[in-house]
PDB file of N, CA and C in Angstrom:
ATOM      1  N   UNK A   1       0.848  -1.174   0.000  1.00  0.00           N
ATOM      2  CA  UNK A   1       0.000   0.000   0.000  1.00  0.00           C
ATOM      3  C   UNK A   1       0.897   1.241   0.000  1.00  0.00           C
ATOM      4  N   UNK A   2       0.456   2.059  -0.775  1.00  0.00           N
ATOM      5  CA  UNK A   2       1.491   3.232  -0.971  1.00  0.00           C
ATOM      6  C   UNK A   2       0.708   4.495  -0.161  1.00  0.00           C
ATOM      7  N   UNK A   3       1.824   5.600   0.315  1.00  0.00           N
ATOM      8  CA  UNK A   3       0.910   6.609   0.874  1.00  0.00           C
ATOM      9  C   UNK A   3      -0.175   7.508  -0.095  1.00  0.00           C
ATOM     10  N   UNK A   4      -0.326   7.377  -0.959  1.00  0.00           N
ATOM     11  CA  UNK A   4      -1.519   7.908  -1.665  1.00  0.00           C
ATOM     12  C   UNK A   4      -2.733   6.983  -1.684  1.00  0.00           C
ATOM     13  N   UNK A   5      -2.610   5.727  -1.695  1.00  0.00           N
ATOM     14  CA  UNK A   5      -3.373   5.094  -1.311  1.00  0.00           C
ATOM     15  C   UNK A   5      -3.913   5.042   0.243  1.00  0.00           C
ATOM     16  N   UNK A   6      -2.752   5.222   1.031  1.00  0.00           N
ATOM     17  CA  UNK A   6      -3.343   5.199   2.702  1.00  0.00           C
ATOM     18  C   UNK A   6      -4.089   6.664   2.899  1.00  0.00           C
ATOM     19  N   UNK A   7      -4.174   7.576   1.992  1.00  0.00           N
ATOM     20  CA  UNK A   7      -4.470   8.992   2.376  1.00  0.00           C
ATOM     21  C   UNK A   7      -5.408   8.992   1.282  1.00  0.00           C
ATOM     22  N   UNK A   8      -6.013   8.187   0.153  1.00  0.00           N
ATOM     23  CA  UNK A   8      -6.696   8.754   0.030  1.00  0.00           C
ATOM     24  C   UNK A   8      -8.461   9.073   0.469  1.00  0.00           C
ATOM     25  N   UNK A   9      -8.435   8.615   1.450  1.00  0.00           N
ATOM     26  CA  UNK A   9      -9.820   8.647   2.205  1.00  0.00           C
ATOM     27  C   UNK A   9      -9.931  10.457   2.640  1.00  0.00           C
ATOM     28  N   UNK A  10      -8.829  10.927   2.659  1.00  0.00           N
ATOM     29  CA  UNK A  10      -9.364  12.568   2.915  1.00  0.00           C
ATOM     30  C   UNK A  10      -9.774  13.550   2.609  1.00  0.00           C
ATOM     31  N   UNK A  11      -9.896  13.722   0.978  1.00  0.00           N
ATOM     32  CA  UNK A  11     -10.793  14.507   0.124  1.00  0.00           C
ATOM     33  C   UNK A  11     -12.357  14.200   0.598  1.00  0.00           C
ATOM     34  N   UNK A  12     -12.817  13.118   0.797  1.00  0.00           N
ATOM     35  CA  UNK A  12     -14.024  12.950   1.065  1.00  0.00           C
ATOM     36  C   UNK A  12     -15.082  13.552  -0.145  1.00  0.00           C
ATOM     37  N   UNK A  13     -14.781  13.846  -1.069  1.00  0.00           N
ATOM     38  CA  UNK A  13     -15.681  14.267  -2.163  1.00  0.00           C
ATOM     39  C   UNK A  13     -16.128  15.650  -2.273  1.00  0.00           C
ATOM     40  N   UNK A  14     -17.113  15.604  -2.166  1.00  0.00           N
ATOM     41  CA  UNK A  14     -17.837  16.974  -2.334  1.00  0.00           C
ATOM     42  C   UNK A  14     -18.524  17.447  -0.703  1.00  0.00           C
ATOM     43  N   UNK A  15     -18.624  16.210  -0.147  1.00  0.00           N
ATOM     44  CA  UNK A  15     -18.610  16.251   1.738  1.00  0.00           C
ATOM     45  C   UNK A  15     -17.351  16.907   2.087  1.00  0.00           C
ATOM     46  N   UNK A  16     -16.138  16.952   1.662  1.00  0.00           N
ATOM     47  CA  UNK A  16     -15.172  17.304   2.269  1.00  0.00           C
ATOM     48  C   UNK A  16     -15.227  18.590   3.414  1.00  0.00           C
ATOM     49  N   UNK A  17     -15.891  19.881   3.303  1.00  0.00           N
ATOM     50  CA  UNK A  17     -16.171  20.651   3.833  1.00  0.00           C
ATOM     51  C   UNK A  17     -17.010  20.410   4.956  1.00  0.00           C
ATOM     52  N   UNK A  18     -18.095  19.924   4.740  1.00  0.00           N
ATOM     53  CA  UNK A  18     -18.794  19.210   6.030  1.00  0.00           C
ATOM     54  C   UNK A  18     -17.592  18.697   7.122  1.00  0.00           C
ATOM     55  N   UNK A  19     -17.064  17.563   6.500  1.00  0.00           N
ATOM     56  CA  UNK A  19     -16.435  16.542   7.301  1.00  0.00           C
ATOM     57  C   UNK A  19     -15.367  17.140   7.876  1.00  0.00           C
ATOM     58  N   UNK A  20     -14.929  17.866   7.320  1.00  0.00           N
ATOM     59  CA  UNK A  20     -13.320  18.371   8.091  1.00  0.00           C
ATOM     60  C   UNK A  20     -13.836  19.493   9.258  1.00  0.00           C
ATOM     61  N   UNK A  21     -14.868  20.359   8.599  1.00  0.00           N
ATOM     62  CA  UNK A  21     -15.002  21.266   9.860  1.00  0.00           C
ATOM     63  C   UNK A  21     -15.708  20.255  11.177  1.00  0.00           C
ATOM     64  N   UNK A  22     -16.702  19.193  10.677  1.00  0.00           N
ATOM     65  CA  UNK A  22     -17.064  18.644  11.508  1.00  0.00           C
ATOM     66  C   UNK A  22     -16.046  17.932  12.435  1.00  0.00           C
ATOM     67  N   UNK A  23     -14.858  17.486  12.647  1.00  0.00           N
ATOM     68  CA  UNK A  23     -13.749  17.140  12.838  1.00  0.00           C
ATOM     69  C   UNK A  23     -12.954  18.082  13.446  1.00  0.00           C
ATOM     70  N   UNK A  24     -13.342  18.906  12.331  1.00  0.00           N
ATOM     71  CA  UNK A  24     -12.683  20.556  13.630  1.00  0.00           C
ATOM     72  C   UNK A  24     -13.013  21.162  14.368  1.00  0.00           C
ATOM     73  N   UNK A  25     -14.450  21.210  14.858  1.00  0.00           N
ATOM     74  CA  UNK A  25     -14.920  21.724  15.566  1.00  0.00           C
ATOM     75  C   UNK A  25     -15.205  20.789  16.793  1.00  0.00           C
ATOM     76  N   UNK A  26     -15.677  19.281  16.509  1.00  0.00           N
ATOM     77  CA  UNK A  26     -15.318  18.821  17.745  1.00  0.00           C
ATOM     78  C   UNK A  26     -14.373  18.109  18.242  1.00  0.00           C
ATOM     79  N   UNK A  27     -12.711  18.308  17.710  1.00  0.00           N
ATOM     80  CA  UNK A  27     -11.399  18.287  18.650  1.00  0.00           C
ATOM     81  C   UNK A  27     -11.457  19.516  19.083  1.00  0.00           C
ATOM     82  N   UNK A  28     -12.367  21.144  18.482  1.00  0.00           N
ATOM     83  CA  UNK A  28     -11.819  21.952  19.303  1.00  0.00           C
ATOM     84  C   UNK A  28     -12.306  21.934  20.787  1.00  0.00           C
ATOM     85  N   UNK A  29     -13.953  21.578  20.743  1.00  0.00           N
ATOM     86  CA  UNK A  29     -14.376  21.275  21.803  1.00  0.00           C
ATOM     87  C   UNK A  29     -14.246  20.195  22.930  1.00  0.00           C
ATOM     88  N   UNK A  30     -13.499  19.433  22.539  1.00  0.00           N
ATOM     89  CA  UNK A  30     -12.867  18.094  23.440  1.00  0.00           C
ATOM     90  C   UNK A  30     -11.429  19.137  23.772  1.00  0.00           C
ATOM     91  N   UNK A  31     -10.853  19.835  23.427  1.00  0.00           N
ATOM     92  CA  UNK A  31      -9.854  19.999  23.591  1.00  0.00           C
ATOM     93  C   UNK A  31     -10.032  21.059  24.943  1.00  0.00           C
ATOM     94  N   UNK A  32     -11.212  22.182  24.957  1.00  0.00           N
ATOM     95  CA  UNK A  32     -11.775  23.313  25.560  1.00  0.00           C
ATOM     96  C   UNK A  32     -11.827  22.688  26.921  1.00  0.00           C
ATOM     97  N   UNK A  33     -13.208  21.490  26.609  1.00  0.00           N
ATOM     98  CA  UNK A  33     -13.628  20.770  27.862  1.00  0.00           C
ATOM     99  C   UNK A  33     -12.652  20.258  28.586  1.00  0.00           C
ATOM    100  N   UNK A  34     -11.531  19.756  27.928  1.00  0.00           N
ATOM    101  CA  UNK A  34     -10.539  19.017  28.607  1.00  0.00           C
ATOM    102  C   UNK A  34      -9.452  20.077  29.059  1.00  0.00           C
ATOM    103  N   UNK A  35      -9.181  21.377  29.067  1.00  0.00           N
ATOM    104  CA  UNK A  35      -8.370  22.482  29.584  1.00  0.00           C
ATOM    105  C   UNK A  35      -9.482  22.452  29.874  1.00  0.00           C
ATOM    106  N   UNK A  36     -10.629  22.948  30.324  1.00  0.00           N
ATOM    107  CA  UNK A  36     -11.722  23.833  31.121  1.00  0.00           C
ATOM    108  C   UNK A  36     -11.086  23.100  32.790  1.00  0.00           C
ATOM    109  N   UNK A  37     -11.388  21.222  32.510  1.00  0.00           N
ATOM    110  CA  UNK A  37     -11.593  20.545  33.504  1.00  0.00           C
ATOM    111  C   UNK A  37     -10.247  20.535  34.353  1.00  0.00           C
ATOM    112  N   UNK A  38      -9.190  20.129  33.364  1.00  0.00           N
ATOM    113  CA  UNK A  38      -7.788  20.337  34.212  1.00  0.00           C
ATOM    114  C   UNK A  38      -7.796  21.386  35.142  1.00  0.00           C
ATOM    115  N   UNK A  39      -8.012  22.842  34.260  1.00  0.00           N
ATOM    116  CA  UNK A  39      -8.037  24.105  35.123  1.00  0.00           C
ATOM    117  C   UNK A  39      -9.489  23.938  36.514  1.00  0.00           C
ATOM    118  N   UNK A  40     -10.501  23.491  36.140  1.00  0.00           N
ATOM    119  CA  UNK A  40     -10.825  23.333  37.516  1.00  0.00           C
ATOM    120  C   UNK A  40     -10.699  22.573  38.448  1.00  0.00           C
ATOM    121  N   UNK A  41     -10.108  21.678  37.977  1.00  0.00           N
ATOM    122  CA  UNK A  41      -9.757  20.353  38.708  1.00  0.00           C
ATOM    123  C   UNK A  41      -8.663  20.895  39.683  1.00  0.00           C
ATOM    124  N   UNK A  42      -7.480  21.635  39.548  1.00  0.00           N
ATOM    125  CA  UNK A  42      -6.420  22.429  40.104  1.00  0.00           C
ATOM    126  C   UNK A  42      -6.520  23.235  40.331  1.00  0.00           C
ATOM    127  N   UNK A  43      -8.104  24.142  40.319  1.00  0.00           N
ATOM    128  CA  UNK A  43      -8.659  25.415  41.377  1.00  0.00           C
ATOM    129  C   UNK A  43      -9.494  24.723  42.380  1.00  0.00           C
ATOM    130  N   UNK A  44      -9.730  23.338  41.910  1.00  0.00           N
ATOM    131  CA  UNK A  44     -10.645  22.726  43.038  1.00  0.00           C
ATOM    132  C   UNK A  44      -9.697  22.228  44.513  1.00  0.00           C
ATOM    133  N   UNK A  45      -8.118  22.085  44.028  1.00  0.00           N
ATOM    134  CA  UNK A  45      -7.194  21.699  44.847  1.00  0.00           C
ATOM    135  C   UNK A  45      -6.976  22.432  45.724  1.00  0.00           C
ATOM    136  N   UNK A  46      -6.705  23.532  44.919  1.00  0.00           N
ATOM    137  CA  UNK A  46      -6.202  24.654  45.937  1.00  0.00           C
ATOM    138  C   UNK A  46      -6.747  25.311  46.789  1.00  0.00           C
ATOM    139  N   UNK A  47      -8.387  24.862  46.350  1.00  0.00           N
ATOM    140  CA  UNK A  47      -8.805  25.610  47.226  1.00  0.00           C
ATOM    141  C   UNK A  47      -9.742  24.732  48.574  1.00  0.00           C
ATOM    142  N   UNK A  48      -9.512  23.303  48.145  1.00  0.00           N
ATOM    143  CA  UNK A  48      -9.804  22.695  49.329  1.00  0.00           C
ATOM    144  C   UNK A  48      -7.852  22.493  50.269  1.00  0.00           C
ATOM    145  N   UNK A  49      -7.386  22.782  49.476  1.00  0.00           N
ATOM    146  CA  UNK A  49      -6.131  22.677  50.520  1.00  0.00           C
ATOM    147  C   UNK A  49      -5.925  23.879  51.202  1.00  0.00           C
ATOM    148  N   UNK A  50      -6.181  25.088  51.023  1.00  0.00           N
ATOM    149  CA  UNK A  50      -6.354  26.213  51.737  1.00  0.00           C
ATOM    150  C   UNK A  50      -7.142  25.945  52.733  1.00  0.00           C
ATOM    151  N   UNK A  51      -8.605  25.138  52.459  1.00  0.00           N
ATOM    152  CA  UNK A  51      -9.944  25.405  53.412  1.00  0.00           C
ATOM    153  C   UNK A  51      -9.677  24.708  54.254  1.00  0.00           C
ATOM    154  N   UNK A  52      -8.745  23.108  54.022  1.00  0.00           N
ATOM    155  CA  UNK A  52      -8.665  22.633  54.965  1.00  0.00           C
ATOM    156  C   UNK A  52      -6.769  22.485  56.053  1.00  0.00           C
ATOM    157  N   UNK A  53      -6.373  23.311  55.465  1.00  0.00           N
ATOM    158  CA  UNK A  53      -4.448  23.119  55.820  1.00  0.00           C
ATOM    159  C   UNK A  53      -5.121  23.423  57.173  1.00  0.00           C
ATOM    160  N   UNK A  54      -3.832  22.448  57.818  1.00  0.00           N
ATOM    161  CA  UNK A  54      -3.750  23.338  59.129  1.00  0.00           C
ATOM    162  C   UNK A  54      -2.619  24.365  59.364  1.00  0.00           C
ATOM    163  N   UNK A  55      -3.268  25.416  60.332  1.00  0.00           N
ATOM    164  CA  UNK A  55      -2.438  26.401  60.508  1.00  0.00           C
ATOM    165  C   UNK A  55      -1.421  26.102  61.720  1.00  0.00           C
ATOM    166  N   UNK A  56       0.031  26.427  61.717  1.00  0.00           N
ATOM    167  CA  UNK A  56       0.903  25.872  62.823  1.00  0.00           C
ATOM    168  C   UNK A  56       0.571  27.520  64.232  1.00  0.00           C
ATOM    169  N   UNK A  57       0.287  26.573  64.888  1.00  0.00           N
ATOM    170  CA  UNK A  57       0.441  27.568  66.097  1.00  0.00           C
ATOM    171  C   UNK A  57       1.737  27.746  66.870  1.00  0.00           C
TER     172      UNK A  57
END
């Protein structure tokens, strides 16, 4: 199998436009959700380790 043969599934025809934005738009949104969650996931830390640290007397 040659690489024009392994690639050619990506023109997709006259769909091509459909399919690629469709493709692009939801890695952009897997990508959003997945920085959204990290970032709250590591404001959720900090701020139960604040609420609960103990303070040294």
């Amino acid at each position: 199998m040659t690489i024009v043969e392994y690639f050619s599934f990506l023109p997709y025809g006259k769909y091509a436009f459909y399919v690629w934005s469709a493709y692009g738009i939801a890695f952009i949104t897997v990508a959003t959700l997945f920085i959204r969650a990290r970032s709250n996931h590591k404001q959720t830390l900090i701020n139960l380790n604040s609420k609960y640290s103990r303070q040294d007397d």
